[in-house]
PDB file of N, CA and C in Angstrom:
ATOM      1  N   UNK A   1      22.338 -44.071  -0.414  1.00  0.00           N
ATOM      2  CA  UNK A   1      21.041 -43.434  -0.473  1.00  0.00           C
ATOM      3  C   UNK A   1      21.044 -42.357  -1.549  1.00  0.00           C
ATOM      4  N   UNK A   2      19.990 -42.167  -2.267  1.00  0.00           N
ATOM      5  CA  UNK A   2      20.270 -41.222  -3.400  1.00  0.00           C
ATOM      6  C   UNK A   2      19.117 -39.949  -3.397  1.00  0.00           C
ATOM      7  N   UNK A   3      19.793 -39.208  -3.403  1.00  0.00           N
ATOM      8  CA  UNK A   3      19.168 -37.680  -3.141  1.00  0.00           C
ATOM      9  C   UNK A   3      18.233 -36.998  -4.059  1.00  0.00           C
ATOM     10  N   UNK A   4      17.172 -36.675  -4.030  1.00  0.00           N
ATOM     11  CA  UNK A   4      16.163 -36.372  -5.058  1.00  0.00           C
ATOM     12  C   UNK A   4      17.511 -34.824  -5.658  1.00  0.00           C
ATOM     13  N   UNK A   5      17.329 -34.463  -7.356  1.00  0.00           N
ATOM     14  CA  UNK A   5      18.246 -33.993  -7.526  1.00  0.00           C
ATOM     15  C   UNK A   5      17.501 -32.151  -7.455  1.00  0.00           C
ATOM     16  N   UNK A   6      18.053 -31.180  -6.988  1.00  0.00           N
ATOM     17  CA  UNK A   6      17.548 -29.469  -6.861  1.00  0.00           C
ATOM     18  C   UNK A   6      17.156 -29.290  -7.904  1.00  0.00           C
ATOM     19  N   UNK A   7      16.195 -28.415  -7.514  1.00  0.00           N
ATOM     20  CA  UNK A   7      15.554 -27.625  -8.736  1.00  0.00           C
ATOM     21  C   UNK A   7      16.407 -26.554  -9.254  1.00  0.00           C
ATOM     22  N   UNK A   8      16.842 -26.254 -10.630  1.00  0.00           N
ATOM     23  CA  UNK A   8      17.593 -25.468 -11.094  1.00  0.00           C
ATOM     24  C   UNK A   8      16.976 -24.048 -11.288  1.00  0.00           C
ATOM     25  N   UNK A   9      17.994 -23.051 -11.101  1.00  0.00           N
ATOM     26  CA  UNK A   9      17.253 -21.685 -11.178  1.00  0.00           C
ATOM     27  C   UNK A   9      16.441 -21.749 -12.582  1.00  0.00           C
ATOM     28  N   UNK A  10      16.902 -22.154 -13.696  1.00  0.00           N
ATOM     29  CA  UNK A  10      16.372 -21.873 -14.533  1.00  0.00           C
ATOM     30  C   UNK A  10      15.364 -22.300 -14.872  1.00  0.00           C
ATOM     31  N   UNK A  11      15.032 -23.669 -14.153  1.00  0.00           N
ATOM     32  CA  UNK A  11      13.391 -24.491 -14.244  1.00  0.00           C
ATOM     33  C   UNK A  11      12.725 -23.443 -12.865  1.00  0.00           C
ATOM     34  N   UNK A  12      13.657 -22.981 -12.046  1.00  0.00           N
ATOM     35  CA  UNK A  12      12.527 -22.314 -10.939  1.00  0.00           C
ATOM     36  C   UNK A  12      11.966 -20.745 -11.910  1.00  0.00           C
ATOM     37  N   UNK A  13      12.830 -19.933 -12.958  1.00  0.00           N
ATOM     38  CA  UNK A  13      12.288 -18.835 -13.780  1.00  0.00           C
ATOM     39  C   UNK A  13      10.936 -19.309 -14.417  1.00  0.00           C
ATOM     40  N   UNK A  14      11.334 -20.549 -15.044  1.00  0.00           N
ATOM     41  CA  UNK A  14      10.326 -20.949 -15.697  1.00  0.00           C
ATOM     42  C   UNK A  14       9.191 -21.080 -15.380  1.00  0.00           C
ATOM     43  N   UNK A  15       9.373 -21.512 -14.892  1.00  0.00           N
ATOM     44  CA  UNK A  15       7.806 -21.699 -13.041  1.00  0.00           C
ATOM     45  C   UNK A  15       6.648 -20.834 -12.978  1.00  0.00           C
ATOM     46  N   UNK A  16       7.946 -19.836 -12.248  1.00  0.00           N
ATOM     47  CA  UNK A  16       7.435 -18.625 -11.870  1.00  0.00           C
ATOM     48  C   UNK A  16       6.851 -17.842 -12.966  1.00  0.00           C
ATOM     49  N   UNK A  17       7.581 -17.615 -14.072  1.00  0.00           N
ATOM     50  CA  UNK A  17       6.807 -16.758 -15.167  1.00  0.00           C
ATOM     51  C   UNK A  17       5.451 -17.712 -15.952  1.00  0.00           C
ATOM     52  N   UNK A  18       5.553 -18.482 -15.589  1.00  0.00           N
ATOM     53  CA  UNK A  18       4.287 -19.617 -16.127  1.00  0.00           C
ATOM     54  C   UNK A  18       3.269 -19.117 -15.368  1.00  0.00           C
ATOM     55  N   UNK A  19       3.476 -19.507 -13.722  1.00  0.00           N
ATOM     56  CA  UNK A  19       2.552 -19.339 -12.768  1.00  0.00           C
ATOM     57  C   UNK A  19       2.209 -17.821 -12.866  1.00  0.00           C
ATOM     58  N   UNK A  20       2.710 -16.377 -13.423  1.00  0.00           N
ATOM     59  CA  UNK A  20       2.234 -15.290 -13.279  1.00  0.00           C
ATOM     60  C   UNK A  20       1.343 -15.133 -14.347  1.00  0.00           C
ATOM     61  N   UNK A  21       1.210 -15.939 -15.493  1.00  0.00           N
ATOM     62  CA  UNK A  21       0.714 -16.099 -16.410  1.00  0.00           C
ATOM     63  C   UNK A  21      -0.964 -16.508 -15.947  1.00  0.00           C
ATOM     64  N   UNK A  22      -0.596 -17.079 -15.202  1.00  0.00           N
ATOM     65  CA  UNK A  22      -1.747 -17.830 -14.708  1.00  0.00           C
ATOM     66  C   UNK A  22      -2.475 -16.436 -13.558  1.00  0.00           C
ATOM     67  N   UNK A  23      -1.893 -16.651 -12.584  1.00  0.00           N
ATOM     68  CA  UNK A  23      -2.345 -15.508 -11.173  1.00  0.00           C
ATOM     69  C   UNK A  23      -2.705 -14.231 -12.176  1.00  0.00           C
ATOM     70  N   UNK A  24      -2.129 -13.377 -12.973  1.00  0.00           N
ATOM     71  CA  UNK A  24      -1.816 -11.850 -13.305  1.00  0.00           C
ATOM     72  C   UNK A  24      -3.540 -11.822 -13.643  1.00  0.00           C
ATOM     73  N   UNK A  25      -4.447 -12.401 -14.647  1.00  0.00           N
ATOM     74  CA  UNK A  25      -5.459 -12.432 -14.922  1.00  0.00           C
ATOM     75  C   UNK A  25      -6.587 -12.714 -13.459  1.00  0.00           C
ATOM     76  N   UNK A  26      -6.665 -12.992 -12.822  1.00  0.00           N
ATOM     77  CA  UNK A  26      -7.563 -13.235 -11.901  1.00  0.00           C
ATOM     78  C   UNK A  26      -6.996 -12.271 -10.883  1.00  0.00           C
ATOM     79  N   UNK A  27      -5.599 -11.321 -10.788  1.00  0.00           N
ATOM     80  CA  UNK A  27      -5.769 -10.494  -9.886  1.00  0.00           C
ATOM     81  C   UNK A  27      -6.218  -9.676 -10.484  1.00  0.00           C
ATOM     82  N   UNK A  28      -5.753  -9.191 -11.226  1.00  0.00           N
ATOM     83  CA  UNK A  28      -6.626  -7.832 -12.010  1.00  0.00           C
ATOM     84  C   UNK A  28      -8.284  -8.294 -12.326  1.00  0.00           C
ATOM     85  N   UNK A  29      -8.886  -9.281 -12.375  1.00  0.00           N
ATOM     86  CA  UNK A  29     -10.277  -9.014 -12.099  1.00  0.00           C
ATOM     87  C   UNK A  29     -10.677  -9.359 -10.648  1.00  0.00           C
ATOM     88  N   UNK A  30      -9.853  -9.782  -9.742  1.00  0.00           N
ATOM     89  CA  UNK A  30     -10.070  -9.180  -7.987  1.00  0.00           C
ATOM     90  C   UNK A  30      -9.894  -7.748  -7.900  1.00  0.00           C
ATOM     91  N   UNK A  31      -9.301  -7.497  -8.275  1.00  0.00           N
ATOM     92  CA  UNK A  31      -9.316  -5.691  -7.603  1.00  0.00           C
ATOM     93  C   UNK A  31     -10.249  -5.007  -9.124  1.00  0.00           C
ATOM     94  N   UNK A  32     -10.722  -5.018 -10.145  1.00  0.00           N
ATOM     95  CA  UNK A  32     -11.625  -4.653 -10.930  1.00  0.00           C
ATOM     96  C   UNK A  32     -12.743  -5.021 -10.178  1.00  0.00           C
ATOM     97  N   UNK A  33     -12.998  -5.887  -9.823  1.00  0.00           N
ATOM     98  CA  UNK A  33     -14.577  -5.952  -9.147  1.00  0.00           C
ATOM     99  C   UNK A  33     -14.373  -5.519  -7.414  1.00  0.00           C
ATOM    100  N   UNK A  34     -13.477  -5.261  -6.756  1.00  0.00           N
ATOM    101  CA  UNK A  34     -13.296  -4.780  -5.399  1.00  0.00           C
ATOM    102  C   UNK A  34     -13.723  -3.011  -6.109  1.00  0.00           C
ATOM    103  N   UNK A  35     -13.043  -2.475  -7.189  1.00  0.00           N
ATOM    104  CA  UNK A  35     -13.310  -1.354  -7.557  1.00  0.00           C
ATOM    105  C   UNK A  35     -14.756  -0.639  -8.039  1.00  0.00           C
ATOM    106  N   UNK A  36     -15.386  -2.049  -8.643  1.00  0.00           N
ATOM    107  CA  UNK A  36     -16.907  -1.850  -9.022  1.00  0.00           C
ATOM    108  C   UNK A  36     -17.397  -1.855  -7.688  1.00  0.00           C
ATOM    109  N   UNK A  37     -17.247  -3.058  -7.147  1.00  0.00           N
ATOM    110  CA  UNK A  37     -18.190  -2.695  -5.817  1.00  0.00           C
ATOM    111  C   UNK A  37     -18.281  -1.383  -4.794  1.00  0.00           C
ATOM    112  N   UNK A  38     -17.026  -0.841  -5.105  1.00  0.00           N
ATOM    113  CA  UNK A  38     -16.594   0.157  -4.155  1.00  0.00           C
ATOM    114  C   UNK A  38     -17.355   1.250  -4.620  1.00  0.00           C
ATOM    115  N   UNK A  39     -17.475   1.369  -6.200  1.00  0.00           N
ATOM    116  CA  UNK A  39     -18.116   2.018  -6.707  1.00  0.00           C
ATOM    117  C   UNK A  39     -19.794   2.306  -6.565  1.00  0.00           C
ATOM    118  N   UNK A  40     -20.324   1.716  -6.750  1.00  0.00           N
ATOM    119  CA  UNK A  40     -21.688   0.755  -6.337  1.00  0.00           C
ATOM    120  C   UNK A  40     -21.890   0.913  -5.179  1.00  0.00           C
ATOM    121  N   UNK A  41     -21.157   1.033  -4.092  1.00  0.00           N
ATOM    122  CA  UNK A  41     -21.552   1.336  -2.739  1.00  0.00           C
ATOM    123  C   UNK A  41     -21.873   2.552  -2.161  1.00  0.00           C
ATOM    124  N   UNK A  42     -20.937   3.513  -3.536  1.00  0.00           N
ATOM    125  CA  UNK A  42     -20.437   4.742  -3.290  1.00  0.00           C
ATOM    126  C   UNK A  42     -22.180   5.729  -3.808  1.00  0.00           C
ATOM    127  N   UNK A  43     -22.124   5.315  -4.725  1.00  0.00           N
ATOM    128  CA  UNK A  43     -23.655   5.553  -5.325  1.00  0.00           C
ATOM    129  C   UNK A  43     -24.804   5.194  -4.497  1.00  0.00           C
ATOM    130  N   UNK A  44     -24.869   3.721  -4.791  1.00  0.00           N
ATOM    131  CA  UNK A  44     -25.757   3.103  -3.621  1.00  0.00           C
ATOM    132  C   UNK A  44     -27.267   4.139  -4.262  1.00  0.00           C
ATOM    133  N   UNK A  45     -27.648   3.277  -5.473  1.00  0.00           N
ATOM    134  CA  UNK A  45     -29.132   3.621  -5.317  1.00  0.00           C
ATOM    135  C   UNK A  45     -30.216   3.291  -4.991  1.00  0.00           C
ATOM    136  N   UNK A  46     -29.874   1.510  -5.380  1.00  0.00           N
ATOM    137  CA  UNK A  46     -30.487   0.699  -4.068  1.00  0.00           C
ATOM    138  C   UNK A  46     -29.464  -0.046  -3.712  1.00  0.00           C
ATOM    139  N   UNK A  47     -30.260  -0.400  -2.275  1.00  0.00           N
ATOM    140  CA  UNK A  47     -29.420  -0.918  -1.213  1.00  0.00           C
ATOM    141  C   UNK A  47     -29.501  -2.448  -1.205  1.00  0.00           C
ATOM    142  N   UNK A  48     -30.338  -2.897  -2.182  1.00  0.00           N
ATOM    143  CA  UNK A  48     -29.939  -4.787  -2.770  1.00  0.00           C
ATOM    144  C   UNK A  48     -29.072  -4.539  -3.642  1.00  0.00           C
ATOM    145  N   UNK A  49     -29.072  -3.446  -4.549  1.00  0.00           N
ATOM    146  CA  UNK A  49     -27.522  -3.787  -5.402  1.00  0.00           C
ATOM    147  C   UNK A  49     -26.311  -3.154  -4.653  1.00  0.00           C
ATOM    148  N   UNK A  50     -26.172  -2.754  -3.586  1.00  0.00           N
ATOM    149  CA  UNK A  50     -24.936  -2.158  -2.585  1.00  0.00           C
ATOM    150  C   UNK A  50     -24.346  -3.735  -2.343  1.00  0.00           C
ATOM    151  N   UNK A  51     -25.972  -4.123  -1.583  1.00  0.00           N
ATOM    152  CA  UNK A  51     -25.480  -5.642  -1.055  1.00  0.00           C
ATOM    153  C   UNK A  51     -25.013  -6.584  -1.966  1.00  0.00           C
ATOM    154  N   UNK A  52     -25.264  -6.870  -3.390  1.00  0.00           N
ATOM    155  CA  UNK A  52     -25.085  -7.596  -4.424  1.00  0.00           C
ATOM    156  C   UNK A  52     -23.728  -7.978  -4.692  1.00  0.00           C
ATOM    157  N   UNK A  53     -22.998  -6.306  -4.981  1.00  0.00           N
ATOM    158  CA  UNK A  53     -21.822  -5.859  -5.205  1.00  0.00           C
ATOM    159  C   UNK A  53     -21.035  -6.375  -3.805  1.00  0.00           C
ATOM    160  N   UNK A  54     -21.309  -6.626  -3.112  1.00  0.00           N
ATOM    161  CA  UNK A  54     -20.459  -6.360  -1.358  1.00  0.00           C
ATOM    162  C   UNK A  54     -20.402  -8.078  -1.819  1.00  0.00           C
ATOM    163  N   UNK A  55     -21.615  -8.788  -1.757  1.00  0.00           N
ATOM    164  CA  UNK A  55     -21.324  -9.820  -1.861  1.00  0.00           C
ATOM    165  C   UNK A  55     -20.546 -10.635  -3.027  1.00  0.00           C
ATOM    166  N   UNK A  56     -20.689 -10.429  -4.198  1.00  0.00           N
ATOM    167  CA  UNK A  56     -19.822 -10.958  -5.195  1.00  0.00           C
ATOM    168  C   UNK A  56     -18.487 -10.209  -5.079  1.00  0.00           C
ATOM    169  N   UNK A  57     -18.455  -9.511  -4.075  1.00  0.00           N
ATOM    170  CA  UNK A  57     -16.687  -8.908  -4.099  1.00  0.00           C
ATOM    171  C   UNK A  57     -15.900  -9.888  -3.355  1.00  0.00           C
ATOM    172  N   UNK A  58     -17.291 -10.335  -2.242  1.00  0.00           N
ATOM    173  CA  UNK A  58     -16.333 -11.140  -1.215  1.00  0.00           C
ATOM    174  C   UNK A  58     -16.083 -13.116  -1.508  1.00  0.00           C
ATOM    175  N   UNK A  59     -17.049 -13.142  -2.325  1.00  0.00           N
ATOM    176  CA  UNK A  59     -16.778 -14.036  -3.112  1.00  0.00           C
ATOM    177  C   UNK A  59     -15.605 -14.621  -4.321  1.00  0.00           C
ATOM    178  N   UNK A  60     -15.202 -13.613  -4.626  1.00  0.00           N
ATOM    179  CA  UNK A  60     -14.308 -13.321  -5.480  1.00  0.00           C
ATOM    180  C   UNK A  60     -13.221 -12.723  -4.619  1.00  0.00           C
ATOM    181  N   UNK A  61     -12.935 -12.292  -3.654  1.00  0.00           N
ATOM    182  CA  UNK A  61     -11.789 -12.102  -2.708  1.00  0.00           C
ATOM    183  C   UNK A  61     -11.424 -13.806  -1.896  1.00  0.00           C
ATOM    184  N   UNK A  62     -12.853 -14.179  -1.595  1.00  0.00           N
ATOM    185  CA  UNK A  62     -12.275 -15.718  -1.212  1.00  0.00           C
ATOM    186  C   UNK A  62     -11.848 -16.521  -2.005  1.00  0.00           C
ATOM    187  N   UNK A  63     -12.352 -16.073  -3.109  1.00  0.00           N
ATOM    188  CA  UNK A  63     -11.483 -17.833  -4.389  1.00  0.00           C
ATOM    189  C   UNK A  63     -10.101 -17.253  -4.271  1.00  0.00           C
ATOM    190  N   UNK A  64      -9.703 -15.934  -4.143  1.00  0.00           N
ATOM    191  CA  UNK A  64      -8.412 -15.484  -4.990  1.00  0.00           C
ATOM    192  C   UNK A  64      -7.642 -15.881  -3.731  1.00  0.00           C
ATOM    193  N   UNK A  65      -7.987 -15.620  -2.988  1.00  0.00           N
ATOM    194  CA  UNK A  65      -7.062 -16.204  -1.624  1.00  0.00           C
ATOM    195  C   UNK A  65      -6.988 -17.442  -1.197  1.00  0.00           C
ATOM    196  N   UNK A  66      -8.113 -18.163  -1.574  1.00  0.00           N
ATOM    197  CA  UNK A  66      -7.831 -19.922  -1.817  1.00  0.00           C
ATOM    198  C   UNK A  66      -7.204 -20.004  -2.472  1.00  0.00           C
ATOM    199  N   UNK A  67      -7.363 -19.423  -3.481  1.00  0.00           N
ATOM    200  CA  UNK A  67      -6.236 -19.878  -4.822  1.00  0.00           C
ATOM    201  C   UNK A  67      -4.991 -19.366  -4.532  1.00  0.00           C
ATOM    202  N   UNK A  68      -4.313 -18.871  -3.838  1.00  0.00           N
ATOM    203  CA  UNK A  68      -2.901 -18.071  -3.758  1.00  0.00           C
ATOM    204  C   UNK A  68      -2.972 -17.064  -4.090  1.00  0.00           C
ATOM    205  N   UNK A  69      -3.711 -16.436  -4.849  1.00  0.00           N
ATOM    206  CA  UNK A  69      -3.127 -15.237  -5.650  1.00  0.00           C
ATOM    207  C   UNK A  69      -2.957 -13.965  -4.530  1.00  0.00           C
ATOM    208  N   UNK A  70      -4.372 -13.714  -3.620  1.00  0.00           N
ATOM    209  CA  UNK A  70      -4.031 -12.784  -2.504  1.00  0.00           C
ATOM    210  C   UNK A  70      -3.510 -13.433  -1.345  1.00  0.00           C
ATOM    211  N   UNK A  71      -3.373 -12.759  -0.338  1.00  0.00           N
ATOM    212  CA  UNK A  71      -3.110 -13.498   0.812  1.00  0.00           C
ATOM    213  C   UNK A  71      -4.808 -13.549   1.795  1.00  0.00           C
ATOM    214  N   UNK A  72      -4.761 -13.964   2.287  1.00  0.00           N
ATOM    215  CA  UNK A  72      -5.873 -14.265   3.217  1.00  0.00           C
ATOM    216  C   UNK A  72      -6.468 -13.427   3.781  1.00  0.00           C
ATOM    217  N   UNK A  73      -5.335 -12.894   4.449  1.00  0.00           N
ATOM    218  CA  UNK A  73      -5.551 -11.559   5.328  1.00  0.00           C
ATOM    219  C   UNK A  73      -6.192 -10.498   4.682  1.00  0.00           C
ATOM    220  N   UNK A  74      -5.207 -10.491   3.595  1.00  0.00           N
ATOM    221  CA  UNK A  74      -5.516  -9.204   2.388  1.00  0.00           C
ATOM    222  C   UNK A  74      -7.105  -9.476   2.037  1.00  0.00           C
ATOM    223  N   UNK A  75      -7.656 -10.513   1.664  1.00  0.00           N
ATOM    224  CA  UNK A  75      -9.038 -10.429   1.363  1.00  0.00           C
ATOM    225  C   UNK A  75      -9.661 -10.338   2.090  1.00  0.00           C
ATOM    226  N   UNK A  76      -9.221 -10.584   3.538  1.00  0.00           N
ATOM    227  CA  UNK A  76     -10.644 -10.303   4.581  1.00  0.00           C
ATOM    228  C   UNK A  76     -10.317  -8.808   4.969  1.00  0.00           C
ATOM    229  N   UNK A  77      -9.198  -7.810   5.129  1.00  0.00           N
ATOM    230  CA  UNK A  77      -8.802  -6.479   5.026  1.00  0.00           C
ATOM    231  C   UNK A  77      -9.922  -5.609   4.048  1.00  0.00           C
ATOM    232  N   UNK A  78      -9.642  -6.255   2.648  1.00  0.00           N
ATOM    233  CA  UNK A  78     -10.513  -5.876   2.084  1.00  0.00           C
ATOM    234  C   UNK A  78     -12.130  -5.478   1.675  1.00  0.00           C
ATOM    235  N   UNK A  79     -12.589  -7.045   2.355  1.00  0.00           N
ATOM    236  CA  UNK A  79     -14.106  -7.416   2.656  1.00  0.00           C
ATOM    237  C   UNK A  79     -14.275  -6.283   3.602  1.00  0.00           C
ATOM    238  N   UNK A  80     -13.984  -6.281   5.078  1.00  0.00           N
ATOM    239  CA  UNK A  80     -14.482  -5.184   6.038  1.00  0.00           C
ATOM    240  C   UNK A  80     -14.133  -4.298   5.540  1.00  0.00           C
ATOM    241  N   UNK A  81     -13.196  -3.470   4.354  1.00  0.00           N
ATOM    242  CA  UNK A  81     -13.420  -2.206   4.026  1.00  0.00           C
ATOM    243  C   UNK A  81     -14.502  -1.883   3.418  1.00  0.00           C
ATOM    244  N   UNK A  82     -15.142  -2.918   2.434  1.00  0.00           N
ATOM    245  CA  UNK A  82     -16.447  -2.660   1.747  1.00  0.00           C
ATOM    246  C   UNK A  82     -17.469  -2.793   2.577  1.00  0.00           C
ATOM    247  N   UNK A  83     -17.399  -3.615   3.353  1.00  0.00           N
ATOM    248  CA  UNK A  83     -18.523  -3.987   4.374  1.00  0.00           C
ATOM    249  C   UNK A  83     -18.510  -2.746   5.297  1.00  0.00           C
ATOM    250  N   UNK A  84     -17.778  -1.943   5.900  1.00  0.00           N
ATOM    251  CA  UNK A  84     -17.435  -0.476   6.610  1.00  0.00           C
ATOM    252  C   UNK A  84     -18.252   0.421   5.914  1.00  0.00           C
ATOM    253  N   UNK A  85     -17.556   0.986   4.436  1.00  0.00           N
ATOM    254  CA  UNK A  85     -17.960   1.670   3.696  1.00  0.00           C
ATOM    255  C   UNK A  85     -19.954   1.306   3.490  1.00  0.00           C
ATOM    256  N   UNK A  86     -20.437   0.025   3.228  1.00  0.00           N
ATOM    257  CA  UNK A  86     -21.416  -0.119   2.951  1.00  0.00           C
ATOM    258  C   UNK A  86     -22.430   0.330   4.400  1.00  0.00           C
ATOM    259  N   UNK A  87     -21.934   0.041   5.509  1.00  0.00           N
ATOM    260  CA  UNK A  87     -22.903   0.329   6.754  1.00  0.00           C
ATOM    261  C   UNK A  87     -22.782   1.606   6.596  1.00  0.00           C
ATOM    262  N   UNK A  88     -21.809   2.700   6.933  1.00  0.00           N
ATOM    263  CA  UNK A  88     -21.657   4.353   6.825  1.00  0.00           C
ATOM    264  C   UNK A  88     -22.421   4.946   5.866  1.00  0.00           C
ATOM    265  N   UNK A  89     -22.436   4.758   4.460  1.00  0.00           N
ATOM    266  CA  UNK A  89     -23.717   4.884   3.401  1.00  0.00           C
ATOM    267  C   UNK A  89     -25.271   4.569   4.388  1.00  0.00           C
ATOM    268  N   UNK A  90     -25.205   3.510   4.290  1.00  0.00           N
ATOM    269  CA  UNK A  90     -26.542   2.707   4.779  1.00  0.00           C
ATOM    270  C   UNK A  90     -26.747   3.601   5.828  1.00  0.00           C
ATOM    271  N   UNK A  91     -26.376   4.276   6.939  1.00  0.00           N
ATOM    272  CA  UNK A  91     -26.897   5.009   7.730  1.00  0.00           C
ATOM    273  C   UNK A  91     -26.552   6.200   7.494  1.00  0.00           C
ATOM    274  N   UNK A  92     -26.237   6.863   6.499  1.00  0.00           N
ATOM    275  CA  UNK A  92     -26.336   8.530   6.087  1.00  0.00           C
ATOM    276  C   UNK A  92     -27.277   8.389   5.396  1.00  0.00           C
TER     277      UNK A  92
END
């Protein structure tokens, strides 16, 4: 019987620095737009662009966590922090 042959460390470096190549750009514009929105909420001059921002954050927290780049958890952690922050505004 013949054994599929291991992946070598040096094809697994390769990989990995490929694949960060890939992830590094789409995390840094997940947390750039978690930061706008946060921003935007913080202001809040109207309350359709609070919601706008809340929503394209969480949109963009779900691809990144479909996609691997966050973890799952981490984007829904995140969502109810904006979604928190946005009700506390909304009723001051």
């Amino acid at each position: 019987m013949h054994r599929k042959k291991p992946i070598t460390s040096a094809v697994r470096v390769k990989h990995i620095a490929k694949r960060r190549q890939i992830n590094l750009p789409l995390r840094t514009r997940t947390k750039r737009v978690v930061r706008q929105a946060a921003a935007i909420i913080e202001e809040a001059e109207a309350p359709e662009q609070a919601q706008n921002a809340l929503r394209q954050a969480a949109s963009v927290l779900d691809r990144a966590a479909q996609k691997g780049i966050i973890h799952r958890r981490t984007a829904a952690r995140k969502k109810s922090r904006l979604a928190r922050r946005l009700r506390a505004v909304a009723t001051s």
